[in-house]
Protein backbone atom coordinates (compact mmCIF):
# COMPACT_ATOMS: atom_id res chain seq x y z
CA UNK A 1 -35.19 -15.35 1.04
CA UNK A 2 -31.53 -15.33 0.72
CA UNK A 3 -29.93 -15.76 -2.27
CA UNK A 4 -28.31 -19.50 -3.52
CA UNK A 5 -24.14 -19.16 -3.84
CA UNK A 6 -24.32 -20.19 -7.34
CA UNK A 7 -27.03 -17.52 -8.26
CA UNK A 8 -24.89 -14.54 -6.27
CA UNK A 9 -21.53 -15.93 -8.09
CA UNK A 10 -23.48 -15.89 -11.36
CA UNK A 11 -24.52 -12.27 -10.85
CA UNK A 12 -21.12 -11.33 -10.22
CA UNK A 13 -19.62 -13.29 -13.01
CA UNK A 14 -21.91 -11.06 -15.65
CA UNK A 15 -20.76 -7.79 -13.80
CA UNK A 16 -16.81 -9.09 -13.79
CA UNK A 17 -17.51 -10.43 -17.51
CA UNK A 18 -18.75 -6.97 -19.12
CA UNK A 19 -16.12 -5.04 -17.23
CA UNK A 20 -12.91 -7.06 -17.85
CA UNK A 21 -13.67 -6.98 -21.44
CA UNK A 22 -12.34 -3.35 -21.39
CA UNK A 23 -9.13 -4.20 -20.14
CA UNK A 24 -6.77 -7.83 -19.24
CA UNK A 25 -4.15 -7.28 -17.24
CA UNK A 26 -1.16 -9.15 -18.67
CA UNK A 27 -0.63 -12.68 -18.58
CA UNK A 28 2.63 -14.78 -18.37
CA UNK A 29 4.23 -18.17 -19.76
CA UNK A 30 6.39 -19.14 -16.77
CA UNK A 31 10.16 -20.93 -17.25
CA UNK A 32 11.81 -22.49 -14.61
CA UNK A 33 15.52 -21.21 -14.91
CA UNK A 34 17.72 -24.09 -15.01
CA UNK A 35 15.29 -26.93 -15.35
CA UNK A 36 16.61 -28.87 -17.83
CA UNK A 37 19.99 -28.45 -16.63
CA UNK A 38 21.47 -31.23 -15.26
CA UNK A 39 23.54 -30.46 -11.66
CA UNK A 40 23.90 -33.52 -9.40
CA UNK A 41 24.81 -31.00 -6.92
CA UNK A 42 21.15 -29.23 -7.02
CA UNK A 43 18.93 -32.06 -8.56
CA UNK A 44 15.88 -30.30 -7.08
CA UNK A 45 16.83 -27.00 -9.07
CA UNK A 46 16.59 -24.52 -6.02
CA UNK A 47 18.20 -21.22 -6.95
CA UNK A 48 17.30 -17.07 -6.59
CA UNK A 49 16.62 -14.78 -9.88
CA UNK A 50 17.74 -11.57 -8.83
CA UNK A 51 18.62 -9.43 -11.88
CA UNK A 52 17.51 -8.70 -15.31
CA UNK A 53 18.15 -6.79 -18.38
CA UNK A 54 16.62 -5.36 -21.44
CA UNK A 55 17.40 -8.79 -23.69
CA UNK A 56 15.65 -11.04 -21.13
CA UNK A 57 19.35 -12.58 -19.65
CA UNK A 58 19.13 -13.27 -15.97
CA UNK A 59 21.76 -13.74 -13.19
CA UNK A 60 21.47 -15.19 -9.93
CA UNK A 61 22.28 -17.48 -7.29
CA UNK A 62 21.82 -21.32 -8.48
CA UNK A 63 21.32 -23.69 -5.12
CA UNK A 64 23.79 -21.44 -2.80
CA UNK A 65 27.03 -19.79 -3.58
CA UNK A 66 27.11 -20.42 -7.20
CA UNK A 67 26.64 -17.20 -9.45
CA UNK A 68 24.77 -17.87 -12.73
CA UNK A 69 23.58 -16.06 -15.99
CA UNK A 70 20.46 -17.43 -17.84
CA UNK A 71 20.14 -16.56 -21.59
CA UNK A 72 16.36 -17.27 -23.10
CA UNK A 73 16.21 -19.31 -26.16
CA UNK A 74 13.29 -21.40 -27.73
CA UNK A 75 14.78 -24.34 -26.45
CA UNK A 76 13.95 -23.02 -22.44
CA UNK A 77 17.17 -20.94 -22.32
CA UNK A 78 21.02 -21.76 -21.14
CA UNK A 79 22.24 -21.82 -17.81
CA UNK A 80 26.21 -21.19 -17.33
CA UNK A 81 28.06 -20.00 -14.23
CA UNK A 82 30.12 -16.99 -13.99
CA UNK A 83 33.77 -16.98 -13.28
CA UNK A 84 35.52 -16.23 -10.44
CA UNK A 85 39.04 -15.68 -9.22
CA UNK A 86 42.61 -17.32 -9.86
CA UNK A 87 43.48 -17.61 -6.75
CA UNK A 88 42.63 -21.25 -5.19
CA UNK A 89 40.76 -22.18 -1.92
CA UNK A 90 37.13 -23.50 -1.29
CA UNK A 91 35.97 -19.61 0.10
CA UNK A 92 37.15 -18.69 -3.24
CA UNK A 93 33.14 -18.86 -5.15
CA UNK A 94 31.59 -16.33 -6.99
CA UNK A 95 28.02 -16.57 -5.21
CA UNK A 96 25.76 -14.32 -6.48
CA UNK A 97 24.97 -12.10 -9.74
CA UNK A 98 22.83 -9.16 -8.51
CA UNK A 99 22.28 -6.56 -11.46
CA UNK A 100 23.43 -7.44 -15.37
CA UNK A 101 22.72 -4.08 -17.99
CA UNK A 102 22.20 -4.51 -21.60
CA UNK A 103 25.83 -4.58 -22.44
CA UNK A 104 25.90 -7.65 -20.32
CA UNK A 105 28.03 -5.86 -17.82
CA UNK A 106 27.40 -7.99 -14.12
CA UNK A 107 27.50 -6.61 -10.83
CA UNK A 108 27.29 -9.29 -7.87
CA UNK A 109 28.91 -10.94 -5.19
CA UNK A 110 32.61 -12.87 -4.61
CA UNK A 111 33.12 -14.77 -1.23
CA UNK A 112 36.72 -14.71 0.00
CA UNK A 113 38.51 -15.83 2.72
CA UNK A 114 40.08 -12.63 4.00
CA UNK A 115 42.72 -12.21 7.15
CA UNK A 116 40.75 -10.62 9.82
CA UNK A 117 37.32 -11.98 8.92
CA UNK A 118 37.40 -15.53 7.35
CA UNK A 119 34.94 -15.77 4.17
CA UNK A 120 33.27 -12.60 3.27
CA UNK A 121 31.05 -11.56 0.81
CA UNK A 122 33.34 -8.69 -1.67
CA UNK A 123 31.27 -6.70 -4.56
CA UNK A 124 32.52 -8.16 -7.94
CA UNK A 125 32.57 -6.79 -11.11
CA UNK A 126 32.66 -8.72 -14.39
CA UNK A 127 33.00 -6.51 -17.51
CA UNK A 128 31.41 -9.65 -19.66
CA UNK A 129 29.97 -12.61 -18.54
CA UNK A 130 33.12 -14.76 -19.09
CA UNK A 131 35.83 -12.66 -17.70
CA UNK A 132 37.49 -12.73 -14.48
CA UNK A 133 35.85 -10.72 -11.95
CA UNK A 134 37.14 -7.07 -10.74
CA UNK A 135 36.67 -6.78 -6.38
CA UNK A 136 35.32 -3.37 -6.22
CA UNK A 137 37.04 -3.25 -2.92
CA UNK A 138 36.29 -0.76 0.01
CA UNK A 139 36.05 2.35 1.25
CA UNK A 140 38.40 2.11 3.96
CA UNK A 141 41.84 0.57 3.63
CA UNK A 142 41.51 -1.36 6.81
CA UNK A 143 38.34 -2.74 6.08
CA UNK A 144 38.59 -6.06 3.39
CA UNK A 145 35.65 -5.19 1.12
CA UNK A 146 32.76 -6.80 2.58
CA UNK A 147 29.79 -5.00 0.98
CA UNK A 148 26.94 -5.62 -1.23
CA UNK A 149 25.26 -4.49 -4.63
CA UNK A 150 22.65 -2.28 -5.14
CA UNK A 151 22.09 -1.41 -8.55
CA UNK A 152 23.76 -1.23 -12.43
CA UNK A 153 22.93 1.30 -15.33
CA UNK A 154 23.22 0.95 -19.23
CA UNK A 155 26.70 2.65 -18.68
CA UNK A 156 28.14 0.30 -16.11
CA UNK A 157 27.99 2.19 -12.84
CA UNK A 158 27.61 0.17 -9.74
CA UNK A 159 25.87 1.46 -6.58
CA UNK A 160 25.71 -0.38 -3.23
CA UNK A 161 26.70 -0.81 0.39
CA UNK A 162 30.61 -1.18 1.53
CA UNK A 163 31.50 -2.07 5.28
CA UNK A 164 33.77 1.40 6.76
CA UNK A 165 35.64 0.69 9.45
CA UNK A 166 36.93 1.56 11.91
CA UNK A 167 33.70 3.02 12.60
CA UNK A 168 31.50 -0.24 12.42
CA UNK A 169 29.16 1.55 9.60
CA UNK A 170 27.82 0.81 6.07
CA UNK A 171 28.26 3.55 3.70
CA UNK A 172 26.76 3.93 0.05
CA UNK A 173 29.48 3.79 -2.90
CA UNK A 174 29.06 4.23 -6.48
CA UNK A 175 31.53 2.41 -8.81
CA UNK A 176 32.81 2.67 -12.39
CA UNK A 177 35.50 0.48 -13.99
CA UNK A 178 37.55 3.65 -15.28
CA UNK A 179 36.62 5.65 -12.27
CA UNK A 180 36.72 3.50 -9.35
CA UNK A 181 34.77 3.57 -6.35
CA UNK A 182 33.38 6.86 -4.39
CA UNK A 183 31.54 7.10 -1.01
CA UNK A 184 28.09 8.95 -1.44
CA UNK A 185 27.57 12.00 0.90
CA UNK A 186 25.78 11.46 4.33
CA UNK A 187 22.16 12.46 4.89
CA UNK A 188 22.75 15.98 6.70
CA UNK A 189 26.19 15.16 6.50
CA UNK A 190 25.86 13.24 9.89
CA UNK A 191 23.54 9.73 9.35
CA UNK A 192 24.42 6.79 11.54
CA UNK A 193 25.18 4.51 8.01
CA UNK A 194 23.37 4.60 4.35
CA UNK A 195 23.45 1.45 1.47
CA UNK A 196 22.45 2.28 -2.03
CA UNK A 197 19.86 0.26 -3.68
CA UNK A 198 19.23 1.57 -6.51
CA UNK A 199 20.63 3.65 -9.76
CA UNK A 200 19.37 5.15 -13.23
CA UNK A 201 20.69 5.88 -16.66
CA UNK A 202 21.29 9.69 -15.10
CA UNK A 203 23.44 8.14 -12.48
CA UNK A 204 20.88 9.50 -9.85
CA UNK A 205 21.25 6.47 -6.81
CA UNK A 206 18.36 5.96 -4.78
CA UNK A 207 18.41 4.31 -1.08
CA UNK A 208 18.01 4.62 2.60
CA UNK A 209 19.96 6.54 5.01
CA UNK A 210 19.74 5.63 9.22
CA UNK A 211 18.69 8.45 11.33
CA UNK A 212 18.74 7.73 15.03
CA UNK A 213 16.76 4.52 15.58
CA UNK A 214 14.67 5.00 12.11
CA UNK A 215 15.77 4.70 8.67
CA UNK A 216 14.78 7.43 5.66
CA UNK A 217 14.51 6.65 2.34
CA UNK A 218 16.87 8.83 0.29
CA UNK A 219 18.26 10.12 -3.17
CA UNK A 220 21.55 11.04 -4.02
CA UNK A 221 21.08 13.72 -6.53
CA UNK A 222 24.37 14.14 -9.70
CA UNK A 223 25.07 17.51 -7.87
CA UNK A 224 26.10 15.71 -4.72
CA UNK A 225 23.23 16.65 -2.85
CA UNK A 226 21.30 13.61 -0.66
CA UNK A 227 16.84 14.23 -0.20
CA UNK A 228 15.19 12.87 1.97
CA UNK A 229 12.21 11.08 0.66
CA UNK A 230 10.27 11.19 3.80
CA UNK A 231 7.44 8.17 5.07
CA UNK A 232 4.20 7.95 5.28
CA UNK A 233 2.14 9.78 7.25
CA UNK A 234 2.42 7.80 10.93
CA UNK A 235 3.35 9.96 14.03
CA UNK A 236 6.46 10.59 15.13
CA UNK A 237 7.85 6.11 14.12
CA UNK A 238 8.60 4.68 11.08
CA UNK A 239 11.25 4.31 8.46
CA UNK A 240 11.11 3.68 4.80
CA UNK A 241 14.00 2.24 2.02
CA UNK A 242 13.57 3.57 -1.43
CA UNK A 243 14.70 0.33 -3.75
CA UNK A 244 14.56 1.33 -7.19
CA UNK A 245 14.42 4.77 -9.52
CA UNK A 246 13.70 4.64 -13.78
CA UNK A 247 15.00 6.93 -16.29
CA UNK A 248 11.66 9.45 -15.63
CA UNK A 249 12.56 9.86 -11.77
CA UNK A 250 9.73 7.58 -10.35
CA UNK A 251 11.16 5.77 -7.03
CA UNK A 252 9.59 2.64 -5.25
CA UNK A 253 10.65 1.26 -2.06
CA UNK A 254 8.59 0.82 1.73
CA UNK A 255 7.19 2.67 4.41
CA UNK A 256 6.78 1.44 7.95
CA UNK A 257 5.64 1.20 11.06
CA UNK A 258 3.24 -2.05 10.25
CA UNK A 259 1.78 -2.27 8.24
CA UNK A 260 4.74 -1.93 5.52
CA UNK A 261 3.26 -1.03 2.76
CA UNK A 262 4.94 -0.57 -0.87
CA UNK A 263 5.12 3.10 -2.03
CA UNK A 264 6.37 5.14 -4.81
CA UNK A 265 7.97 8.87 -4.87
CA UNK A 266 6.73 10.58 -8.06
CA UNK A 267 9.49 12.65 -9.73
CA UNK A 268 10.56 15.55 -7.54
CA UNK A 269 8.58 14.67 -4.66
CA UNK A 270 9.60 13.77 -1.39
CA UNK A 271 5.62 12.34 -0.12
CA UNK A 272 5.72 8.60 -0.81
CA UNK A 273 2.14 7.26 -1.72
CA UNK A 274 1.15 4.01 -0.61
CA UNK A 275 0.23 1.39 -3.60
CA UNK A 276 -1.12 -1.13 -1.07
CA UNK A 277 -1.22 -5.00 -0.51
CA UNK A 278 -2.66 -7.52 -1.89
CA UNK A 279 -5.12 -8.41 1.23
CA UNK A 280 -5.96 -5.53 4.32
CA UNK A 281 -3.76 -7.72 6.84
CA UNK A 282 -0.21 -8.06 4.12
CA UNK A 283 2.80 -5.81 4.53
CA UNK A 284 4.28 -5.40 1.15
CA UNK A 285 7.62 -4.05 -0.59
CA UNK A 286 8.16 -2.55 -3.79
CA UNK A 287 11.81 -4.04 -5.66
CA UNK A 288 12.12 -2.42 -9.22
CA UNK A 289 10.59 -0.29 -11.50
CA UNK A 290 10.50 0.40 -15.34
CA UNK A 291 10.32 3.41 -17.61
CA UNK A 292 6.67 2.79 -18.28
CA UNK A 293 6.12 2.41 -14.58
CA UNK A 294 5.45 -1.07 -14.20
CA UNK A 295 6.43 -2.04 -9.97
CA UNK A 296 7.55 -6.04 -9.19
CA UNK A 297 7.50 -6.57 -5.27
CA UNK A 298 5.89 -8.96 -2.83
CA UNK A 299 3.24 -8.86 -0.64
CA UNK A 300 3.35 -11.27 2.19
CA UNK A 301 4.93 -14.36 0.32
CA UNK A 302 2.94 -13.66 -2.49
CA UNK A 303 4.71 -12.05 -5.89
CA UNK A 304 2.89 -9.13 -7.47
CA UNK A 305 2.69 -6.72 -10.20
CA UNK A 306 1.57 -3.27 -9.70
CA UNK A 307 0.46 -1.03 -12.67
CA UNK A 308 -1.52 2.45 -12.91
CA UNK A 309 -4.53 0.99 -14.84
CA UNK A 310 -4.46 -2.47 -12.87
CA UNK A 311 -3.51 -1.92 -9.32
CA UNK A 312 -1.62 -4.83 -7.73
CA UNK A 313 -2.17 -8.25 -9.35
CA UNK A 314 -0.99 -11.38 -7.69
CA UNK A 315 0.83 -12.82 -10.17
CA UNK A 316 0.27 -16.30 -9.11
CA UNK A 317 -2.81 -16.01 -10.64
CA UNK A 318 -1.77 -14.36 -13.84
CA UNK A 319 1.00 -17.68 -15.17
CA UNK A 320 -0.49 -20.16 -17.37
CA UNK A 321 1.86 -22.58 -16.72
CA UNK A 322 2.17 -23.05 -12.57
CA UNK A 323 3.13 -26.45 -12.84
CA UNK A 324 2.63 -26.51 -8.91
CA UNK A 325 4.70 -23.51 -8.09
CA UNK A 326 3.55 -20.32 -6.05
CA UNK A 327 5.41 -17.05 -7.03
CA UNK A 328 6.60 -15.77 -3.62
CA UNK A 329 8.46 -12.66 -4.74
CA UNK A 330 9.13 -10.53 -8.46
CA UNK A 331 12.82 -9.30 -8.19
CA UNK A 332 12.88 -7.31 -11.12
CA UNK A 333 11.43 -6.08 -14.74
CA UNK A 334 12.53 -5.03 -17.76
CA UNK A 335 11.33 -2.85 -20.43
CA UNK A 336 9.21 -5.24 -22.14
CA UNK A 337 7.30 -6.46 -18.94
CA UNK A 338 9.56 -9.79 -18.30
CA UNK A 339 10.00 -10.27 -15.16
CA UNK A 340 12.32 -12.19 -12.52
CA UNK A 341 11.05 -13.89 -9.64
CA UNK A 342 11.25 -16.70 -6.95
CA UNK A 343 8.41 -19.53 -6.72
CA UNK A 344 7.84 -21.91 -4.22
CA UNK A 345 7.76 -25.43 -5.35
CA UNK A 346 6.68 -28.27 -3.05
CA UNK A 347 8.55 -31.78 -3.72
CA UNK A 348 6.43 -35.25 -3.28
CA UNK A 349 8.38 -35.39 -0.01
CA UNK A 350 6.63 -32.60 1.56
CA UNK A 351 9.56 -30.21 1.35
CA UNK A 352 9.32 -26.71 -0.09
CA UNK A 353 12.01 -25.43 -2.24
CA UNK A 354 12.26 -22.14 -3.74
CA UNK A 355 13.10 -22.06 -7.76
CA UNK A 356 14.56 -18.93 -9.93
CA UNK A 357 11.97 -17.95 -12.53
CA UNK A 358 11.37 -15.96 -15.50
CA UNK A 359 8.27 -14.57 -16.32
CA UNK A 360 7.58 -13.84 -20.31
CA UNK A 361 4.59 -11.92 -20.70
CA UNK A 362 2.29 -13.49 -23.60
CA UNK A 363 -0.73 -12.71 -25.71
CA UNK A 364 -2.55 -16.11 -24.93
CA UNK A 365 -5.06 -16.73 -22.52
CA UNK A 366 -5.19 -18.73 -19.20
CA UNK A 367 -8.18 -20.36 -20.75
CA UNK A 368 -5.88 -22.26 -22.92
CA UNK A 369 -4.57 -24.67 -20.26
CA UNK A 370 -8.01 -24.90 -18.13
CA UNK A 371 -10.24 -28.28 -18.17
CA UNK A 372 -12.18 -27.68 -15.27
CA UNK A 373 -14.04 -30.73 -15.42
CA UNK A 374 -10.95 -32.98 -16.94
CA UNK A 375 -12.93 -34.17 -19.98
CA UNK A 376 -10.52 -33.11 -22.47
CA UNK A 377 -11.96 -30.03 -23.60
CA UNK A 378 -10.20 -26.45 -22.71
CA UNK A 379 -12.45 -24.05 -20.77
CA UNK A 380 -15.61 -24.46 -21.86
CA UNK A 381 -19.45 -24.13 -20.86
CA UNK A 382 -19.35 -27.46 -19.67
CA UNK A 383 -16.37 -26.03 -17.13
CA UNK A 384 -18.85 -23.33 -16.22
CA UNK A 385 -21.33 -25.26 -15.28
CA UNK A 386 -19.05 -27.94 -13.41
CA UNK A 387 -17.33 -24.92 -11.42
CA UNK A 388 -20.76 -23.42 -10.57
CA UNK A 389 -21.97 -26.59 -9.27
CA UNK A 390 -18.99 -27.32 -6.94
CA UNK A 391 -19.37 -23.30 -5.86
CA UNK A 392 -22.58 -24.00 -4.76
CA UNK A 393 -22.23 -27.04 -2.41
CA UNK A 394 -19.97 -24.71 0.01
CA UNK A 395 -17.08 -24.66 2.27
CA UNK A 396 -14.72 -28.13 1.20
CA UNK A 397 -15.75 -30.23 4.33
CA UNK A 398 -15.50 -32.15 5.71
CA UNK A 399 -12.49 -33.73 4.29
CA UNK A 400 -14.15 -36.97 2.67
CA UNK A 401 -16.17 -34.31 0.90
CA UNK A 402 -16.03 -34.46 -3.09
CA UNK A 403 -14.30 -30.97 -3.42
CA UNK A 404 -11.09 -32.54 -1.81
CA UNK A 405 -9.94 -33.79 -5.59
CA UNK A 406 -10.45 -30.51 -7.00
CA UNK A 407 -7.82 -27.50 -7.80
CA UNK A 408 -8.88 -25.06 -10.43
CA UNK A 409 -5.51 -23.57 -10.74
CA UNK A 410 -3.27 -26.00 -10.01
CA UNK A 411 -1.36 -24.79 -7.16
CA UNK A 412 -1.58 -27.93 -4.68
CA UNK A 413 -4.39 -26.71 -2.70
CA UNK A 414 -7.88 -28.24 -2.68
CA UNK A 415 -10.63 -25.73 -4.09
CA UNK A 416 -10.56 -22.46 -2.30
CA UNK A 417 -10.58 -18.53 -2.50
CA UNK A 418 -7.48 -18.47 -4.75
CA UNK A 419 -9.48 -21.43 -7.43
CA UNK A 420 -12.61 -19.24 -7.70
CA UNK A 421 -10.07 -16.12 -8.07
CA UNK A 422 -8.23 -17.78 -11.20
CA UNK A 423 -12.28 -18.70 -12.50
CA UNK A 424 -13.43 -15.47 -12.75
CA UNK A 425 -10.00 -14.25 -14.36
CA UNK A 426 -10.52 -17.04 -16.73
CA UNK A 427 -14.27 -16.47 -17.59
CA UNK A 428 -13.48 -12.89 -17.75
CA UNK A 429 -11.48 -13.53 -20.89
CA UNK A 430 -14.41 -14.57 -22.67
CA UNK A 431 -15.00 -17.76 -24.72
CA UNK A 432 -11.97 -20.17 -24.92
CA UNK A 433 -13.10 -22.55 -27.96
């Protein structure tokens, strides 16, 4: 006779329960950046965390076109924009700030309105948060500095992507404040176009380079020298980007043909190694790494964290504090595991807008916010025994059924995969009163 749902879920709850016990993987209070700020331009608080540095600060894009910093404080933190330019004229915004380092040194994004293109994107550079911005400019004095930003180390060295005409290419650049701005060396000294994505406290810039029809993940090494990082193993097709490198040499990026799949380059290697998805069917990308070799990416439009002793954790399910939100992408992470990321956030209208946020990782427990069974009582053995009951009547249909007012995790959907999911995480925490 086959066995009931609840009995095979209980069985699996005592294996999950004794083995979790040796381990949690963290868990995260979750502030929405800019929530209490009060903008009757962006009332629904849409806005993109991109960067992040040692001291928790954040910059970003708030709504679109609007460049913002985010210092943490016990009062939910304080939003302010950066400045731009003296010179007048609506295409005159500082949009975005990409990368900040712990000396609160900002490398981002300045739209201009420029003679042969109209309003272009220029790489900025603002020493401190409230000084004018520098234009890193380009690499090619008939080109006007379109270009984007890669990456920013502890001693203010920029690394990105600058249009080069008249040759219709993208070329990697690294820039310094006293030294100006360089064009990094061509993979074989002959690639169709390269962009820098990424740079460490050595200066070594990681990135891709175009080769024919495929791309190549690549590092520019301090003696000049470019590698090729190679792809995973798929035929004679593919491409990979290398996004990120830490202070010990570990890279992460992608590798394609489809699947994509998130990878990482071990120091000195040039043989990525695939750290997966978080379901068969995803494609996945790895953003940013830190020194203890913690890797933020997505997977699908699902945010995850990727560790050694955890694997990848959706970390949807590993926020206390949801509040309705879905964390589509992690953008970044620090030394002390805080992370930057972008959650979706559907408004009673029906429309979906994507929020900044900033992920704090915390000692507490899931378990702490949980009432299954809305008596009033955190998690409990009365939740247990609620949940198992509603796991055992099946599938939610059809869609008078009971089950239809029920979501275990709060993310707007009625109970399904992702509810029983946040359960067992919870119940593998142990006792909660």
């Amino acid at each position: 006779m086959a066995a009931s749902r609840s009995a095979v879920l209980s069985s699996f709850i005592a294996i999950t329960f004794a083995t979790a016990a040796l381990a949690q993987a963290p868990r995260y209070n979750m502030t929405v950046i800019g929530a209490t700020f009060n903008d009757a331009n962006n009332p629904n608080k849409q806005g993109k965390a991109l960067g992040l540095n040692n001291n928790g600060v954040v910059v970003g894009e708030w709504n679109t076109n609007r460049a913002f910093i985010w210092t943490p404080n016990a009062s939910g933190g304080t939003l302010s924009f950066l400045p731009g330019l003296p010179d007048p004229g609506p295409a005159n915004i500082p949009v975005a700030g990409v990368r900040i380092n712990e000396n609160n040194q900002i490398a981002g994004l300045h739209l201009r309105n420029v003679p042969c293109c109209g309003p272009v994107n220029q790489v900025a550079y603002w020493p401190t948060p409230t000084s004018e911005p520098i234009l890193v400019g380009t690499l090619s004095p008939s080109n006007d500095g379109i270009g984007y930003v890669g990456g920013i180390n502890v001693g203010g060295r920029v690394a990105g992507e600058s249009a080069l005409n008249p040759y219709n290419r993208y070329n990697a650049y690294a820039y310094s404040q006293t030294q100006g701005e360089t064009a990094l060396a061509q993979l074989n000294g002959a690639d169709q176009g390269n962009a820098a994505f990424g740079i460490n406290d050595s200066n070594v810039i990681v990135g891709q380079a175009f080769v024919g029809a495929d791309r190549r993940a690549v590092r520019w090494n301090t003696n000049g020298t470019v590698t090729n990082l190679n792809t995973l193993p798929n035929g004679l097709v593919g491409g990979s980007a290398a996004h990120d490198i830490n202070n010990s040499g570990v890279i992460v990026g992608y590798s394609f043909p489809l699947p994509t799949r998130a990878v990482i380059w071990q120091p000195g290697s040039t043989t990525p190694v695939s750290i997966g998805a978080l379901a068969p069917n995803h494609q996945s990308v790895a953003n940013a790494i830190n020194n203890a070799g913690a890797v933020v990416g997505r997977s699908n439009d699902r945010g995850f964290l990727w560790t050694g002793a955890f694997g990848m954790i959706d970390l949807t399910n590993q926020v206390n504090n949801l509040q309705g939100h879905q964390i589509i992408e992690a953008t970044d992470i620090n030394e002390a595991g805080q992370i930057t990321a972008m959650a979706r956030f559907t408004l009673p209208s029906g429309t979906p807008v994507t929020r900044a946020v900033f992920l704090n990782p915390v000692p507490g427990r899931v378990c702490d916010s949980i009432d299954f069974n809305n008596d009033g009582a955190r998690f409990d053995p009365i939740d247990i025994t609620a949940f198992l009951s509603r796991f055992s009547e099946g599938p939610c249909v059809p869609a008078g059924a009971s089950c239809n007012d029920v979501d275990f995790n709060n993310d707007g959907s009625i109970f399904d995969t992702t509810d029983i999911e946040v359960f067992l995480s919870v119940f593998s925490e142990g006792p909660c009163f």
